[in-house]
C-alpha atoms as a PDB file:
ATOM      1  CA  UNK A   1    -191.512 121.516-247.253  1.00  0.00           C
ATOM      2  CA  UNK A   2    -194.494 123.699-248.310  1.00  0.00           C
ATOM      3  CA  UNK A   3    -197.436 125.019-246.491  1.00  0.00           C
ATOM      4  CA  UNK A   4    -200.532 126.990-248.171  1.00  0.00           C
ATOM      5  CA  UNK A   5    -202.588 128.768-245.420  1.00  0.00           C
ATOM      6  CA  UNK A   6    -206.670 129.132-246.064  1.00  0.00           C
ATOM      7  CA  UNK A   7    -208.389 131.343-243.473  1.00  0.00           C
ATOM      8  CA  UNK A   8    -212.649 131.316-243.527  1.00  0.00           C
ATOM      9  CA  UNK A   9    -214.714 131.107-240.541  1.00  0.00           C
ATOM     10  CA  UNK A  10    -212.413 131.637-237.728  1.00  0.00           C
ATOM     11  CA  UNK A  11    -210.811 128.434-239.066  1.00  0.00           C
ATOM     12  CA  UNK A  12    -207.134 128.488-240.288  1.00  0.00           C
ATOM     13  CA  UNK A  13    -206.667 125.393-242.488  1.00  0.00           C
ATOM     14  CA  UNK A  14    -202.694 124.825-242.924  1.00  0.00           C
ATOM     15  CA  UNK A  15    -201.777 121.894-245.623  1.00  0.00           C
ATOM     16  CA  UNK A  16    -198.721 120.668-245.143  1.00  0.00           C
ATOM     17  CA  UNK A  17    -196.293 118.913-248.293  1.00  0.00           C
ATOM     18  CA  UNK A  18    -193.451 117.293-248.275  1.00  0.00           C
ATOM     19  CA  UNK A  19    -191.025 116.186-245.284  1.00  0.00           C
ATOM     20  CA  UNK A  20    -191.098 117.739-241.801  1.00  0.00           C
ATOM     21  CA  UNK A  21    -187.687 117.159-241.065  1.00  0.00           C
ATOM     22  CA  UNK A  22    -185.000 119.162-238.664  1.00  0.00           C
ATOM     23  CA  UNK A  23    -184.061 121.470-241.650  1.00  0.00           C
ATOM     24  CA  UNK A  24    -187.184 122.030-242.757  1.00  0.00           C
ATOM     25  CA  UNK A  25    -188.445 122.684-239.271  1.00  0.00           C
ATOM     26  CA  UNK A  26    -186.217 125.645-239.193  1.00  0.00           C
ATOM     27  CA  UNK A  27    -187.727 127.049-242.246  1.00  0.00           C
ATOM     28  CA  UNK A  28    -191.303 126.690-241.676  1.00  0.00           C
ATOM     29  CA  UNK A  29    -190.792 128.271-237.893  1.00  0.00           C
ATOM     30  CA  UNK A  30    -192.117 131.204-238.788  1.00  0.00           C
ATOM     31  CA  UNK A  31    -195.051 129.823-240.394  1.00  0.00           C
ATOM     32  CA  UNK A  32    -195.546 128.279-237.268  1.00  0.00           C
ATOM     33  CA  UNK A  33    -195.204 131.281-234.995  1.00  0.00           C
ATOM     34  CA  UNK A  34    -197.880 132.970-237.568  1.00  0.00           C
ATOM     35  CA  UNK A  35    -200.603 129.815-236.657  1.00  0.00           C
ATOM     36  CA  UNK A  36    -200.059 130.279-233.017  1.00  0.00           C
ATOM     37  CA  UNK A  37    -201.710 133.920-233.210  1.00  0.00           C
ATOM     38  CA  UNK A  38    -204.025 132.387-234.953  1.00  0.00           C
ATOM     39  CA  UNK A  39    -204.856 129.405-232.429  1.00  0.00           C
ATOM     40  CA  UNK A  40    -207.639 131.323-230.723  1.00  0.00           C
ATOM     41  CA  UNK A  41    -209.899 129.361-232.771  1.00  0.00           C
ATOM     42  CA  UNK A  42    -209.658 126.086-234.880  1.00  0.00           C
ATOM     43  CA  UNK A  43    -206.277 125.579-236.444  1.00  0.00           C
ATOM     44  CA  UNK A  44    -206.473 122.457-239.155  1.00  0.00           C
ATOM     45  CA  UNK A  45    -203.091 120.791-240.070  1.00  0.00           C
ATOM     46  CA  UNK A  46    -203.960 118.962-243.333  1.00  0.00           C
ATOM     47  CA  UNK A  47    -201.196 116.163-243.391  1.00  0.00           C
ATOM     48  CA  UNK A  48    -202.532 114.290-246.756  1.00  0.00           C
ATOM     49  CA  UNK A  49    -199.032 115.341-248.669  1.00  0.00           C
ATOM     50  CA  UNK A  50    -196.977 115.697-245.298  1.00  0.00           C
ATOM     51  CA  UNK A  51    -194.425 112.686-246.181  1.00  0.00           C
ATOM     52  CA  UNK A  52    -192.521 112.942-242.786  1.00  0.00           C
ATOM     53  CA  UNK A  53    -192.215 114.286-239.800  1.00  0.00           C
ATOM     54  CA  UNK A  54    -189.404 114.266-237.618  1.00  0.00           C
ATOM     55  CA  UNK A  55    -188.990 114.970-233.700  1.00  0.00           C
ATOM     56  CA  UNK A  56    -188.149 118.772-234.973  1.00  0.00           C
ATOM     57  CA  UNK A  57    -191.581 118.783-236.962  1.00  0.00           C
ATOM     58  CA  UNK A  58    -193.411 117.385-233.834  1.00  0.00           C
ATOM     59  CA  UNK A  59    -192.244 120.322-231.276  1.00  0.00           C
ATOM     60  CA  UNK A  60    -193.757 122.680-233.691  1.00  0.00           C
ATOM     61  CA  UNK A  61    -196.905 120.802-233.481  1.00  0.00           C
ATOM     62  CA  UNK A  62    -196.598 120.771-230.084  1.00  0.00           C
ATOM     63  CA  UNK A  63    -195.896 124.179-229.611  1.00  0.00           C
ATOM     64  CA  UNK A  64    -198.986 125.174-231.899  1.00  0.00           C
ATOM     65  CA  UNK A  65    -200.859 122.832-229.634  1.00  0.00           C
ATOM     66  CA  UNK A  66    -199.992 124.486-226.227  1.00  0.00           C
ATOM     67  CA  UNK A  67    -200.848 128.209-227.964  1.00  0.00           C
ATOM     68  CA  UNK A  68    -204.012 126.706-228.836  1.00  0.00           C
ATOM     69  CA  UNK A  69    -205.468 125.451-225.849  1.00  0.00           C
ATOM     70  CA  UNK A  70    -204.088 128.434-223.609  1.00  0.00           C
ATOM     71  CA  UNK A  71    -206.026 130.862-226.188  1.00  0.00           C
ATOM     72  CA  UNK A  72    -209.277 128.468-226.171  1.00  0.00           C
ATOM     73  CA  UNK A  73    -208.636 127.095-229.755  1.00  0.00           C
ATOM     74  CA  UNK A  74    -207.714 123.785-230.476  1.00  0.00           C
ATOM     75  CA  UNK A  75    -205.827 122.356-233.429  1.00  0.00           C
ATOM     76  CA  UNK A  76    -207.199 119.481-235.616  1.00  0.00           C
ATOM     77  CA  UNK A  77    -205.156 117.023-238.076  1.00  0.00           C
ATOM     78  CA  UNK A  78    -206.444 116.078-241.124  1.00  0.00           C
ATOM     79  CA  UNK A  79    -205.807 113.529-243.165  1.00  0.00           C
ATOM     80  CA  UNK A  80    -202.241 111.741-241.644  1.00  0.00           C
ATOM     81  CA  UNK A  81    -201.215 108.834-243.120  1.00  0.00           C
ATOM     82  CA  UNK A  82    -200.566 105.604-241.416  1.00  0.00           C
ATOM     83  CA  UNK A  83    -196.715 106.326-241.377  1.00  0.00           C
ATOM     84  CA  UNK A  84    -197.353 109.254-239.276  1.00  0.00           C
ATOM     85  CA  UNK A  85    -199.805 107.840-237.349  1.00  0.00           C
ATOM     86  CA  UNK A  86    -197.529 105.524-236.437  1.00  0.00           C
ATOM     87  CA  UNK A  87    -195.260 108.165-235.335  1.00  0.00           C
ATOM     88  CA  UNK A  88    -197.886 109.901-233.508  1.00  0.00           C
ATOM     89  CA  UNK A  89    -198.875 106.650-231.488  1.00  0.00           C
ATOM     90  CA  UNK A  90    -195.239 106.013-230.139  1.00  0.00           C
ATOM     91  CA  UNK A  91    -194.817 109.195-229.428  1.00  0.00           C
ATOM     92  CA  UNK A  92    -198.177 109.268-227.243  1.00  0.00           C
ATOM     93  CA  UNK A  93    -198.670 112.467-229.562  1.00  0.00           C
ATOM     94  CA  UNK A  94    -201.888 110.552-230.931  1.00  0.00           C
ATOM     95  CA  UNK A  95    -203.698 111.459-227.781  1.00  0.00           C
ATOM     96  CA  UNK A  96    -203.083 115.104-227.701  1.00  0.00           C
ATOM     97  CA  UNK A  97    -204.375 116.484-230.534  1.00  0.00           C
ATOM     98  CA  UNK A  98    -208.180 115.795-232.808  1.00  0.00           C
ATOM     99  CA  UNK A  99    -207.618 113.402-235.885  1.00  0.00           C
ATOM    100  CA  UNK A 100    -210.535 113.613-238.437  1.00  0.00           C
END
């Protein structure tokens, strides 16, 4: 799992490669805890190389989530492919965050 972080405009753009599973989860924690002080504004999660994401991977989404909207900010994804979507929609995840 990699993630490159971008920062212009009071918008943090986060893209995401490779596979979001438990292990990987661990390791990109901290990354994670870094985009939650950032989630006073707009927080982009570019999924168009995110392979797979696991239950582990969607807890840190949701976590970033939560930090957003009790700063004010919201987080966006970008780019998820139909897989994930998928994943999104049975979680009910789909509705809780901005797809572009």
């Amino acid at each position: 799992m990699n993630i490159t972080i971008e920062n212009a405009n009071n918008i943090t753009i986060a893209k995401l490669a490779g596979r979001l599973d438990t292990p990987a989860s661990s390791e990109v924690t901290p990354i994670f805890e870094q985009l939650q002080n950032s989630a006073d504004g707009t927080v982009v999660l570019d999924c168009t190389n995110l392979a797979y994401i696991s239950s582990s991977g969607l807890r840190l989404f949701l976590t970033l989530r939560k930090a957003a909207s009790a700063k004010g900010g919201k987080v966006i994804l970008r780019s998820i492919s139909n897989d994930i979507r998928q994943v999104f929609m049975m979680t009910g995840f789909l509705n809780l965050f901005e797809i572009e």
